[in-house]
Protein backbone atom coordinates (compact mmCIF):
# COMPACT_ATOMS: atom_id res chain seq x y z
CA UNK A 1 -20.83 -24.80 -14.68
CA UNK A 2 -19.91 -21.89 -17.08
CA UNK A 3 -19.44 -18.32 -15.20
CA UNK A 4 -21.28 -15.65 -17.12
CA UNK A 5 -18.98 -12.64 -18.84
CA UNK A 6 -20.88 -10.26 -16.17
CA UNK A 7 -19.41 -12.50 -13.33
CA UNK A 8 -16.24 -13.22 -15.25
CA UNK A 9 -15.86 -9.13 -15.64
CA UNK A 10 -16.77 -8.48 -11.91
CA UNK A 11 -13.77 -10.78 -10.70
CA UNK A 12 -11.34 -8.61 -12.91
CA UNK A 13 -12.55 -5.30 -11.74
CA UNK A 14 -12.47 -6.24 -7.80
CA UNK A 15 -8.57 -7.49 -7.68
CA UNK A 16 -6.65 -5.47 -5.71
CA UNK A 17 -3.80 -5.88 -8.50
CA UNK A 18 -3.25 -5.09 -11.77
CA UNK A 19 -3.91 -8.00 -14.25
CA UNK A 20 -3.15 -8.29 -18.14
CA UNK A 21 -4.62 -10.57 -20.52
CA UNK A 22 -2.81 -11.36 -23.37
CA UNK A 23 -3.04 -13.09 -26.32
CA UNK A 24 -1.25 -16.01 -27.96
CA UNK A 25 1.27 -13.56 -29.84
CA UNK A 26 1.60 -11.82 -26.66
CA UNK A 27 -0.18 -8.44 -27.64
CA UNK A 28 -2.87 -7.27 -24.29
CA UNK A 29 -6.21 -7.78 -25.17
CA UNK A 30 -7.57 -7.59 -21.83
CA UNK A 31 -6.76 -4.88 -18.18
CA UNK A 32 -8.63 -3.86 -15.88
CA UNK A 33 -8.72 -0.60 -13.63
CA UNK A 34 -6.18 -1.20 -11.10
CA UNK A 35 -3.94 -2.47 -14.49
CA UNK A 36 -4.51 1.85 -15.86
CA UNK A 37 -3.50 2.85 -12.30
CA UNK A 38 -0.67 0.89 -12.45
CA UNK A 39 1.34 1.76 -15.53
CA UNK A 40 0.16 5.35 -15.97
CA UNK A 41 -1.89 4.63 -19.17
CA UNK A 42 -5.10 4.81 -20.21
CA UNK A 43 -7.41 1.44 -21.44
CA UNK A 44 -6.81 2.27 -25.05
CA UNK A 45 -3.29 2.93 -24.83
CA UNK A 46 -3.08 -0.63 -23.46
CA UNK A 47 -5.09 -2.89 -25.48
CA UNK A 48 -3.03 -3.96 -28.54
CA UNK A 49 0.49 -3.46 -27.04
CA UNK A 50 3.04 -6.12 -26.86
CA UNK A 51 4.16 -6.41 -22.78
CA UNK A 52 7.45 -5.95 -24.04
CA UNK A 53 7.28 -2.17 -24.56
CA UNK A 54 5.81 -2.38 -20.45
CA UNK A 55 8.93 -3.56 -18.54
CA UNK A 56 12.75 -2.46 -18.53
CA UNK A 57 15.47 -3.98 -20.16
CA UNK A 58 16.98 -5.75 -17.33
CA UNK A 59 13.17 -7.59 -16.80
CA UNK A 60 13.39 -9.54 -20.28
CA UNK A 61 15.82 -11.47 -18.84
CA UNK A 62 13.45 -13.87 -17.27
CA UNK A 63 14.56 -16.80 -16.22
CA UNK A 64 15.05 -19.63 -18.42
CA UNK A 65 12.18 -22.30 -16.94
CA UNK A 66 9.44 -19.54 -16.96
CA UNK A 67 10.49 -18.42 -20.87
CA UNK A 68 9.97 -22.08 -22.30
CA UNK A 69 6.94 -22.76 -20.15
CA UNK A 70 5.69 -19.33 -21.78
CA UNK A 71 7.02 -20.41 -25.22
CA UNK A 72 5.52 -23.87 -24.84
CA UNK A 73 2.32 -22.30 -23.98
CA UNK A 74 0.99 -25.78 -21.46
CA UNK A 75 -2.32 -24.59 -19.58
CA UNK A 76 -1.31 -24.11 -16.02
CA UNK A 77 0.20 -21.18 -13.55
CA UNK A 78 3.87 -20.96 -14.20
CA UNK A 79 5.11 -19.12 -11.31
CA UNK A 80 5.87 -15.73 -10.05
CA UNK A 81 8.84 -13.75 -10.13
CA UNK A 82 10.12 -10.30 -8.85
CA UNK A 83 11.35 -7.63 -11.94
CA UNK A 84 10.40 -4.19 -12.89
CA UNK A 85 8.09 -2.13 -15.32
CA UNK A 86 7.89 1.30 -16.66
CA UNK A 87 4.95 3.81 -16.31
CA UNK A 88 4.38 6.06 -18.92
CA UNK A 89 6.09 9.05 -16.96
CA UNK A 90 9.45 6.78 -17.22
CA UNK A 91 8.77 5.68 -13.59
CA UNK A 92 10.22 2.23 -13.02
CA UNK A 93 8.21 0.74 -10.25
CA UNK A 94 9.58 -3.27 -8.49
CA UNK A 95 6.51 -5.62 -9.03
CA UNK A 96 5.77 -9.54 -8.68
CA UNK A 97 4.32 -10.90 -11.58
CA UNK A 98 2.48 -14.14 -11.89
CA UNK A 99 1.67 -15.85 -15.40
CA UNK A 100 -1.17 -18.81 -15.91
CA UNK A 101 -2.11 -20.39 -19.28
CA UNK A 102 -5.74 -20.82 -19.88
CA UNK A 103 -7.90 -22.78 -22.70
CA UNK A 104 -10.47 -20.28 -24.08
CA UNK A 105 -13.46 -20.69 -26.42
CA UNK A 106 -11.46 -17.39 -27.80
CA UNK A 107 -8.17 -19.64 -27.87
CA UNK A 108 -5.01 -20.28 -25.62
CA UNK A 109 -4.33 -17.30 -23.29
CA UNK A 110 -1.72 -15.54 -20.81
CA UNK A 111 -3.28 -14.14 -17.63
CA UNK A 112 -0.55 -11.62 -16.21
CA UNK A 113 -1.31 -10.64 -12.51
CA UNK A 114 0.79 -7.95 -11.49
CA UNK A 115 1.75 -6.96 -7.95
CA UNK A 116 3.16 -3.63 -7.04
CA UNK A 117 5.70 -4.05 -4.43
CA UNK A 118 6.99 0.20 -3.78
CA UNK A 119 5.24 0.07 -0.34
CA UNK A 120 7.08 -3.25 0.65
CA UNK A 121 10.52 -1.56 -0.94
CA UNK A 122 10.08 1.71 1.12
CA UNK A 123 9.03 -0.25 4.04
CA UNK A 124 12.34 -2.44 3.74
CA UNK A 125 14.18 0.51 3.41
CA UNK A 126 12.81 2.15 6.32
CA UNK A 127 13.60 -0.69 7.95
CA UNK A 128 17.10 -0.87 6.79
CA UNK A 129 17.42 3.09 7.61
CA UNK A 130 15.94 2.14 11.47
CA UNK A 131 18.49 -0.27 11.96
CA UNK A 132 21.23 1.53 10.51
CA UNK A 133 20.19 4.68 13.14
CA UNK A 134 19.78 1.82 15.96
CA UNK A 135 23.26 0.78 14.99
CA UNK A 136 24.70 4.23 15.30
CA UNK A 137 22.63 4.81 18.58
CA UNK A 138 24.23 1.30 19.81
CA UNK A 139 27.82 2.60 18.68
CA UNK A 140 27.53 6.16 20.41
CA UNK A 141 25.96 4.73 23.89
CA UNK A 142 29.71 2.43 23.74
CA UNK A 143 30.93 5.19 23.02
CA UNK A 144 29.46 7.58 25.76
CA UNK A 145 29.45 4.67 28.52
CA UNK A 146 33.62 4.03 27.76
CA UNK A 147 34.02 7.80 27.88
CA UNK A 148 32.03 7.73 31.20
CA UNK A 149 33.94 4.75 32.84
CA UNK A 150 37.06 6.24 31.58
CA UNK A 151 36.45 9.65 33.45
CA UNK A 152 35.84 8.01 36.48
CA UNK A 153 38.40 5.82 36.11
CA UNK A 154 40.76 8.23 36.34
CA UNK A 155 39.52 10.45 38.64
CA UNK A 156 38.99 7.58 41.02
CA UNK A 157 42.40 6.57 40.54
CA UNK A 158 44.21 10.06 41.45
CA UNK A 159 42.00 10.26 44.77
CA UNK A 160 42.61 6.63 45.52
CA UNK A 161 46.86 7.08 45.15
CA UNK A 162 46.24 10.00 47.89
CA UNK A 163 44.57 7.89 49.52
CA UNK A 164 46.85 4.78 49.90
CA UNK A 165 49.95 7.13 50.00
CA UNK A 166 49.00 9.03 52.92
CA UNK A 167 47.11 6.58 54.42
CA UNK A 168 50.87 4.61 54.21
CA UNK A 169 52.49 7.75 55.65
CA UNK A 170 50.33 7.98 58.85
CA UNK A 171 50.94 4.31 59.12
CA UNK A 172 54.71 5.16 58.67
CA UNK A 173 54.94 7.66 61.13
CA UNK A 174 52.53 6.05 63.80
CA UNK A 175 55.06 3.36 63.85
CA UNK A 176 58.34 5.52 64.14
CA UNK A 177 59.99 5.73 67.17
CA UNK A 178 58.84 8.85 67.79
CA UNK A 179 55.90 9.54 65.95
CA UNK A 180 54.68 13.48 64.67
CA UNK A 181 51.22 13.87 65.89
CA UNK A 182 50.98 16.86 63.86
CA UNK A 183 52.34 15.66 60.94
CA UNK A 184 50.28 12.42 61.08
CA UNK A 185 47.31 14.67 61.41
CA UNK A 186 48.45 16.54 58.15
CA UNK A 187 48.70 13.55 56.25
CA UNK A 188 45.35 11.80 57.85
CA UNK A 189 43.63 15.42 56.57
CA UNK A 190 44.93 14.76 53.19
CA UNK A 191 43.04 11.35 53.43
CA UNK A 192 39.98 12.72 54.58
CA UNK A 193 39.98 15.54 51.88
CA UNK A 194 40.74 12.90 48.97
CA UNK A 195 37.44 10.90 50.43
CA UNK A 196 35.27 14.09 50.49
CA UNK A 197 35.98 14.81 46.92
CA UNK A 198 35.16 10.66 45.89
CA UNK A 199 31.82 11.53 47.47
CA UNK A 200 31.28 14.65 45.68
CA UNK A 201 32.25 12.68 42.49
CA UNK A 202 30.02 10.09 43.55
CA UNK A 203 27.25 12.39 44.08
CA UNK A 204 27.70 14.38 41.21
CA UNK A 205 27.48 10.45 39.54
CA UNK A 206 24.49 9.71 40.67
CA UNK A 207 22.65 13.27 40.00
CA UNK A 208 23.42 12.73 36.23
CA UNK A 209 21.80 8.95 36.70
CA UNK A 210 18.68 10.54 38.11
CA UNK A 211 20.07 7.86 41.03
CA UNK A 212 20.41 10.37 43.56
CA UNK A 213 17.63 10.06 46.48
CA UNK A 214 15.65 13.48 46.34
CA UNK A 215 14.08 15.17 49.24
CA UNK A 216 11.88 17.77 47.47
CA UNK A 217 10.30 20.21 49.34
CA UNK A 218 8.26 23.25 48.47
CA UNK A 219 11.02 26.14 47.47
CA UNK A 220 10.85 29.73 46.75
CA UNK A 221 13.37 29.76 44.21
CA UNK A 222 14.70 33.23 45.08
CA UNK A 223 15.31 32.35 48.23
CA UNK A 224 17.55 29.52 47.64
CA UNK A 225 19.30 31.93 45.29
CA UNK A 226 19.82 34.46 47.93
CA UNK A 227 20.84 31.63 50.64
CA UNK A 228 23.79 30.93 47.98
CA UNK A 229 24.37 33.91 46.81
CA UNK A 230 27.38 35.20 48.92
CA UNK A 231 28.98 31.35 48.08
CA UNK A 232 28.27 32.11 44.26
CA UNK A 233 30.35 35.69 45.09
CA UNK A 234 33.39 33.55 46.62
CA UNK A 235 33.57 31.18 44.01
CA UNK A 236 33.36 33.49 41.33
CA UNK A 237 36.22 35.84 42.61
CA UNK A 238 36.61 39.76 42.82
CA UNK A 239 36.77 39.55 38.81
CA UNK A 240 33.59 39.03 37.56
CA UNK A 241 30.31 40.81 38.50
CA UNK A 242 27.40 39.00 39.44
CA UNK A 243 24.22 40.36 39.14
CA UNK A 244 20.84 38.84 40.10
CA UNK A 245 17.46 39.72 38.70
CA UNK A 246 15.00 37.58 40.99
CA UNK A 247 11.38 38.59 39.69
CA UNK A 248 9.24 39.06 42.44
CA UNK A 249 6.15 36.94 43.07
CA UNK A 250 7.40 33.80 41.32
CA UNK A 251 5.31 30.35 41.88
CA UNK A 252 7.19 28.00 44.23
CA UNK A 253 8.81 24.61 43.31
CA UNK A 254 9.31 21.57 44.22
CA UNK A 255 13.04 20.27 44.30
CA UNK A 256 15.67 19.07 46.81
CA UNK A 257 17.13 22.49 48.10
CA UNK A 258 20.33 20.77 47.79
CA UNK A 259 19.92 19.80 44.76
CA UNK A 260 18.98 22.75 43.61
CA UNK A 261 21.98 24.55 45.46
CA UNK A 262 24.16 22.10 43.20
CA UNK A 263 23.25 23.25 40.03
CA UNK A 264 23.90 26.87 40.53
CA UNK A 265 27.52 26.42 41.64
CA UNK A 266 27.85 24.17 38.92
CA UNK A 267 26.36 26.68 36.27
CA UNK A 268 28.32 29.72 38.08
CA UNK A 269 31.59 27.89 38.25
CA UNK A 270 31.37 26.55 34.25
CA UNK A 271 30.62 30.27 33.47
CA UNK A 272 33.07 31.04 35.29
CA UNK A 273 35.94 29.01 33.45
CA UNK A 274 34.69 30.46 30.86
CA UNK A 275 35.58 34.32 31.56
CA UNK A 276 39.09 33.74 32.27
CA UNK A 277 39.41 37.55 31.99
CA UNK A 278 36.51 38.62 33.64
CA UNK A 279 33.24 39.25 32.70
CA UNK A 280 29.08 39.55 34.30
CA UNK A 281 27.43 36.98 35.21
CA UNK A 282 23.35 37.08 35.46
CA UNK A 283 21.07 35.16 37.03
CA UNK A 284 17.09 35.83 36.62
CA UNK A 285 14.09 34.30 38.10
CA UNK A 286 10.66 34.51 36.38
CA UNK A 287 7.69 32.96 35.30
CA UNK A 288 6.70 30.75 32.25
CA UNK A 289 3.55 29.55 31.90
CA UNK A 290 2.76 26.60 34.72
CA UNK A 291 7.04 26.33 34.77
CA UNK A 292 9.45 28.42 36.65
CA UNK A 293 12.22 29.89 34.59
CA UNK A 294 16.07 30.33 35.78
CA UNK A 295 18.70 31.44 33.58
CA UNK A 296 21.74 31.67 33.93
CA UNK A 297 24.17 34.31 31.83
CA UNK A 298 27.56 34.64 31.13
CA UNK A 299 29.73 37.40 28.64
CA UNK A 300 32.36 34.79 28.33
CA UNK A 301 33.92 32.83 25.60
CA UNK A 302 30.81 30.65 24.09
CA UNK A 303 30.56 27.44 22.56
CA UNK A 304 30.75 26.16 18.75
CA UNK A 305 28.14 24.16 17.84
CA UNK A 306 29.88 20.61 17.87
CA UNK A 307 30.83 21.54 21.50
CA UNK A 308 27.53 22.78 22.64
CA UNK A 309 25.70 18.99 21.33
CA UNK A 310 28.58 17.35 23.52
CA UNK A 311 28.08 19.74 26.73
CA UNK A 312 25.93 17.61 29.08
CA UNK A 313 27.92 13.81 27.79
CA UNK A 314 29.54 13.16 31.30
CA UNK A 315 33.36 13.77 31.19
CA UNK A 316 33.37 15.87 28.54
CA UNK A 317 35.29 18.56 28.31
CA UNK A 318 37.11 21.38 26.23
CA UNK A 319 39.70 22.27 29.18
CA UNK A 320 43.07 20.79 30.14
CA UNK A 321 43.81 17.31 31.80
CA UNK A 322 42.98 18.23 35.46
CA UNK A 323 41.43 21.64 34.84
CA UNK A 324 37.85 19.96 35.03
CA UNK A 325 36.06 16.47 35.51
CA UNK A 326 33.41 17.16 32.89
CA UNK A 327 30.85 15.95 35.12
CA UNK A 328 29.57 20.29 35.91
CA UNK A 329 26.68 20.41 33.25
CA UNK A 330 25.95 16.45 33.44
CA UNK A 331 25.07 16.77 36.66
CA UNK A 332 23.13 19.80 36.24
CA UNK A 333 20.65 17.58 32.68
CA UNK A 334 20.05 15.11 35.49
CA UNK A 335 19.54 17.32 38.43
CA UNK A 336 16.73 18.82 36.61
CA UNK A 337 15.13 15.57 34.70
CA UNK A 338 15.08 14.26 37.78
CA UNK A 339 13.27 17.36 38.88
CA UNK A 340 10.77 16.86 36.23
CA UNK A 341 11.88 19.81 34.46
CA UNK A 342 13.96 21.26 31.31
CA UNK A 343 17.40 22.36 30.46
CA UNK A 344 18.90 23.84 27.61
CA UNK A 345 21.85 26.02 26.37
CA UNK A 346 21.94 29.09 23.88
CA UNK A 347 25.61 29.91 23.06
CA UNK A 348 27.61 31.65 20.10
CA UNK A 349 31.28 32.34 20.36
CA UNK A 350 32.95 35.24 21.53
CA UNK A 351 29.45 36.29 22.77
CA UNK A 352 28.85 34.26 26.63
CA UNK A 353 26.62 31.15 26.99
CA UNK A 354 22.72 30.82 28.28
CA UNK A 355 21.77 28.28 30.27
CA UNK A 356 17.67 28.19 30.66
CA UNK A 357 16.42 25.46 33.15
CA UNK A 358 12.43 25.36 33.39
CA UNK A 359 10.78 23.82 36.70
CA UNK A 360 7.43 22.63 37.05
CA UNK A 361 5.44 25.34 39.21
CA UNK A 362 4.61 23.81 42.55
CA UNK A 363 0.56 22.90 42.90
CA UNK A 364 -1.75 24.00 45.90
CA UNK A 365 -1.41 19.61 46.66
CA UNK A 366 2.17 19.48 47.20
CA UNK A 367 3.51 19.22 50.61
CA UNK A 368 6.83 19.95 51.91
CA UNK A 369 6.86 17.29 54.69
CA UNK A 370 9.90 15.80 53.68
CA UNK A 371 13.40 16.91 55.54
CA UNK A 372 16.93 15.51 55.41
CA UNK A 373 17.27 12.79 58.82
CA UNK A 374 20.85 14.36 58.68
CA UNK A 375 19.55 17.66 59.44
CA UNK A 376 19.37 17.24 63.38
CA UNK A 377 22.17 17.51 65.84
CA UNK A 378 24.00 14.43 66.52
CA UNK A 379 22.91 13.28 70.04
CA UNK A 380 24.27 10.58 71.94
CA UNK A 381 22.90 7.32 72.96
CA UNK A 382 20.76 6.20 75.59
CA UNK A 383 21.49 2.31 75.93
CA UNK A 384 19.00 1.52 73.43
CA UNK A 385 19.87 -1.29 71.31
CA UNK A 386 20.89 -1.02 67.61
CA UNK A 387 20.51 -4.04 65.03
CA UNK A 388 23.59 -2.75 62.67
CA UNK A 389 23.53 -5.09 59.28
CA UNK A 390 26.36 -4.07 56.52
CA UNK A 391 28.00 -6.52 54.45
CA UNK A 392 30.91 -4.76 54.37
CA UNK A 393 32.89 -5.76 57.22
CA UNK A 394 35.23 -2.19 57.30
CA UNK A 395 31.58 0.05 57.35
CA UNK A 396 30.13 -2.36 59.46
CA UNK A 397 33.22 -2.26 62.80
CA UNK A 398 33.14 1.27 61.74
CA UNK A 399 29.41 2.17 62.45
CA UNK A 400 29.54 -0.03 65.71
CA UNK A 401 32.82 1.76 66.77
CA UNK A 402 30.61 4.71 66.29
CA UNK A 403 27.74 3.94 67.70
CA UNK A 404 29.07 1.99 70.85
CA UNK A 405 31.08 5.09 71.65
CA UNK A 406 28.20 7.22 72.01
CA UNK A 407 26.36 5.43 74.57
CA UNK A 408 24.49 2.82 72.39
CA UNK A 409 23.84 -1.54 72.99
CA UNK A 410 24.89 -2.72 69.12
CA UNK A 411 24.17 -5.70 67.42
CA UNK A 412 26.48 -6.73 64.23
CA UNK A 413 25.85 -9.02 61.47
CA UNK A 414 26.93 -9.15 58.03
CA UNK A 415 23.43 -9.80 56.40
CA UNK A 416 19.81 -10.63 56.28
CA UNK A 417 19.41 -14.27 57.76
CA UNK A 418 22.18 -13.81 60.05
CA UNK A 419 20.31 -10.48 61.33
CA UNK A 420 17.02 -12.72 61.69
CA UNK A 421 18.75 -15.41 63.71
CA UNK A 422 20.34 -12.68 66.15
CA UNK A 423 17.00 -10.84 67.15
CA UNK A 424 15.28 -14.29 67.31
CA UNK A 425 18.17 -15.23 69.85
CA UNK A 426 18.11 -11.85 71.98
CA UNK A 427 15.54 -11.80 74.74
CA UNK A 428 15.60 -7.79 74.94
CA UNK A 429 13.91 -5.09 72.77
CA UNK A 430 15.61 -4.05 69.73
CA UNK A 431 15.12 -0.13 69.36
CA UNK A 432 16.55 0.47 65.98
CA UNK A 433 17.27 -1.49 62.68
CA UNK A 434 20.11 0.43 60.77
CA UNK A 435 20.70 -1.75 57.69
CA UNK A 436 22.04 -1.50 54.22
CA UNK A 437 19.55 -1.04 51.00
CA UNK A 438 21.50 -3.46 49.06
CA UNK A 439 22.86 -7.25 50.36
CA UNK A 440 23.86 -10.45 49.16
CA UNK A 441 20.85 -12.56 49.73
CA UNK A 442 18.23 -10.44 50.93
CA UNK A 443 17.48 -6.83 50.74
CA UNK A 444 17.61 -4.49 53.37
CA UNK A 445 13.64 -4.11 52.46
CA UNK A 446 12.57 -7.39 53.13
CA UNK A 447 15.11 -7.35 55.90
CA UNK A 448 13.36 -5.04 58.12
CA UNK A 449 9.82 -6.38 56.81
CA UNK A 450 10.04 -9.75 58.35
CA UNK A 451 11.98 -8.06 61.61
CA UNK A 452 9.20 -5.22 61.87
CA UNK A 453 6.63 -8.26 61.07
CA UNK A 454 7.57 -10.05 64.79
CA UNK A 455 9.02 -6.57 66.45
CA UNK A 456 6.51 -3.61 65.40
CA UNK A 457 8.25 -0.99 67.80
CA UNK A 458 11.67 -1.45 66.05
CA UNK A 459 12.66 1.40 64.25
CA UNK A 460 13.77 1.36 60.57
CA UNK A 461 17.11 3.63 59.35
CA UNK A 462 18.33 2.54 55.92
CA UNK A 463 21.83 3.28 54.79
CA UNK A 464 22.88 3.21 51.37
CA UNK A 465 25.18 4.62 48.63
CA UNK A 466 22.74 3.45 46.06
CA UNK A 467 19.32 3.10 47.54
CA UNK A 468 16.88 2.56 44.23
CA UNK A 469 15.02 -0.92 45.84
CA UNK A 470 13.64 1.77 48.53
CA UNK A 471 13.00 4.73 46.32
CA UNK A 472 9.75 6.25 43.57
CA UNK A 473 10.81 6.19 39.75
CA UNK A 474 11.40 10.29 40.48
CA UNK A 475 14.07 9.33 43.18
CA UNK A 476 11.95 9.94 45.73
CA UNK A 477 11.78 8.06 48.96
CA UNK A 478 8.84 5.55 50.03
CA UNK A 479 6.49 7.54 52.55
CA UNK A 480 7.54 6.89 56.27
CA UNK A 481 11.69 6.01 54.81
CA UNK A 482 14.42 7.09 56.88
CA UNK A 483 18.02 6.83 54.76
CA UNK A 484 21.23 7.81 55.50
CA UNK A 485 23.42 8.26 52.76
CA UNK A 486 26.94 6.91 52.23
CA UNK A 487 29.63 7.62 52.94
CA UNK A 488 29.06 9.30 56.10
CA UNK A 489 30.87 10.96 58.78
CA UNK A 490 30.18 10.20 62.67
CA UNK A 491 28.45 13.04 63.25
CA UNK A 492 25.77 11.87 60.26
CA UNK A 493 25.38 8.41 61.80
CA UNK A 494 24.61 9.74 65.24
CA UNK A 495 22.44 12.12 64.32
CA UNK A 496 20.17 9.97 62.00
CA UNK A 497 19.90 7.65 64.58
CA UNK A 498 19.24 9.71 67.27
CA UNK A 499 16.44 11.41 64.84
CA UNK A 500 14.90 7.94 63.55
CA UNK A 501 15.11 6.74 67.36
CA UNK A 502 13.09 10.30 68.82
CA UNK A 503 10.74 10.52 65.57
């Protein structure tokens, strides 16, 4: 069956690429419209020309199989290959070519179909650019994540030598022959003191995670202000001024009042490092469309640019070894991400730095329901009977020396199926499950599940010093969670219990 010219003509015109026809001495004598497109040119300018004068120097050199198949003219496809032509504009554009030999009435022919392969070359370098960011991206996470454990290596280190030192002294002297209450005291003080500031460390940790369990509550942002205002005062000192602009009738938010407490002592006190010589310091309240704006102003030294890109990478910092742990405006980014809000700074040098957080406005549907179980006075025990389940066998004698002191029945074990097999072998109620978040084995989630599952008047109080498996994505806790948060001091145990126990 013969195909008509029409037909024949058709075909040509509807390929997607450009195709040549040429002629036994190798001048075109056949394109079609995608063929124009291609090189810049117009039909006429074309039809007659040698492909030579169409591709660049280095594209002659073909390789030697596909030159004597073209030289030896056999009917048949000969293969494609990857080079490079010229457009009329002097454009040199990467293309795949493909050559076939066909038998003509007309005589022996070359059909040329040309493929133009720019998109697939920018796409592969995109590609290559993507993974070259993704590298650099990899490289300055490393980076950021040995500069964090560095930090609090070292920080965790100087507490911990306090620590162990004193800790050795009091043992020391407790064992003299005639032992120093009040120096023993002294030196158990300095213990205490070192463990306070490993939980603020810890704390501060955990805000710039967004790890941090949140108790947000419906705030009047000027309040909380005022509430720290006279501590701002203090740790500012007598020389700089501190002035605060609070506009009146600003929505409410919702944060963790804490939280929120946090970040302006951390903003005052980095403004105030930075006004060594004294200076103002400004705080203003207002509103910004559905957000609540607070910034915070200083007339101190500023920040260069490289600096101010670094400021919220944890551990960094521009002052001397022990002057800071870096951690001040880390823990402020993930105070307020965590917040669902924004922070950023404005800063020139010589001038004083800005530091604008926004916070989402507070909606007519949010409730303030939530309140910190630590809140309450400690109380002490009734004889009820406390399920106690810590892994660590130092917490866990220390929260039943605790809790046995103050008037309460407790139960020890050291994790999930052990806590199981002790309630299935006591014949008495069990008032109160206090158990860890996270345990070898089973979590304290499932834990008090299956407990609650055969004893529905037990109690739950969770204790953790990283208690994600029982909190939102927002660090928020599950409705109807009680958790205590470690460390914790006698007087938080009791009175979480006694508040879980009462609820």
């Amino acid at each position: 069956m013969e195909w008509s010219e029409e037909l024949a003509g058709g075909l040509l015109q509807a390929a997607p690429d450009a195709i040549l026809v040429m002629a036994s001495d190798g001048r075109i004598v056949l394109v079609n419209d995608r063929a124009e497109e291609l090189y810049g040119r117009r039909r006429d300018e074309l039809l007659g020309t040698r492909i030579e004068s169409l591709i660049t120097d280095d594209a002659r050199m073909m390789p030697e199989s596909r030159r004597r198949r073209l030289d030896e003219g056999r009917p048949g496809p000969i293969g494609a290959v990857t080079t490079t032509i010229r457009r009329r504009d002097g454009d040199e554009i990467p293309v795949e070519s493909s050559v076939a030999i066909v038998d003509t009435p007309q005589g022996r022919l070359a059909v040329c179909v040309i493929r133009d392969l720019s998109e697939r070359a920018r796409a592969e370098q995109e590609k290559a650019r993507l993974r070259a960011e993704a590298h650099v991206h990899r490289s300055q996470r490393l980076e950021s994540l040995g500069q964090l454990a560095g930090g609090i290596a070292h920080d965790f280190n100087n507490m911990l030598g306090v620590i162990v030192n004193y800790a050795n002294f009091v043992i020391e002297e407790a064992e003299s022959p005639a032992p120093d209450l009040k120096a023993i005291a002294a030196d158990a003080r300095q213990v205490v003191r070192a463990g306070d500031r490993g939980t603020d460390l810890t704390h501060q940790l955990l805000a710039f995670a967004r790890r941090e369990v949140v108790r947000p509550q419906v705030l009047d942002l000027n309040a909380v202000i005022s509430s720290v205002e006279e501590l701002l005062r203090r740790s500012l000192g007598e020389h700089i001024s501190l002035l605060v602009r609070a506009a009146p009738g600003s929505p409410a938010v919702v944060c963790d009042p804490g939280q929120i407490e946090q970040l302006l002592v951390c903003l005052a006190v980095n403004a105030r490092d930075a006004m060594p010589g004294g200076g103002d310091l400004v705080i203003d309240t207002s509103r910004h469309g559905d957000q609540v704006r607070l910034r915070v102003s200083d007339s101190g030294q500023g920040m260069s640019a490289d600096v101010m890109e670094r400021a919220f990478e944890p551990f960094f910092t521009t002052k001397g070894s022990g002057e800071g742990s870096g951690l001040g405006l880390a823990t402020v980014y993930g105070i307020v991400t965590q917040a669902g809000g924004e922070v950023s700074l404005a800063s020139s040098v010589g001038l004083g730095t800005t530091a604008t957080v926004l916070l989402p406005a507070a909606t007519p549907s949010d409730k303030s329901d939530l309140s910190p179980v630590s809140d309450r006075s400690p109380a002490r025990g009734r004889g009820e009977t406390l399920l106690v389940v810590e892994d660590e066998e130092a917490l866990r004698d220390v929260a039943g020396r605790i809790l046995s002191g103050a008037g309460y029945r407790v139960l020890c074990a050291p994790c999930g199926p052990a806590a199981l097999d002790i309630a299935a072998g006591h014949d008495g109620p069990i008032d109160l499950l206090l158990s860890d978040v996270v345990m070898p084995g089973m979590l304290g989630k499932e834990l008090a599940e299956r407990l609650t599952g055969v004893r529905p008047a037990t109690r739950v109080l969770y204790m953790s010093g990283y208690a994600q498996p029982v909190l939102h994505s927002q660090g928020t806790l599950d409705p109807g969670v009680a958790l205590l948060e470690k460390p914790f001091t006698a007087d938080d145990l009791l009175a979480a219990v006694r508040g879980r126990l009462d609820d």
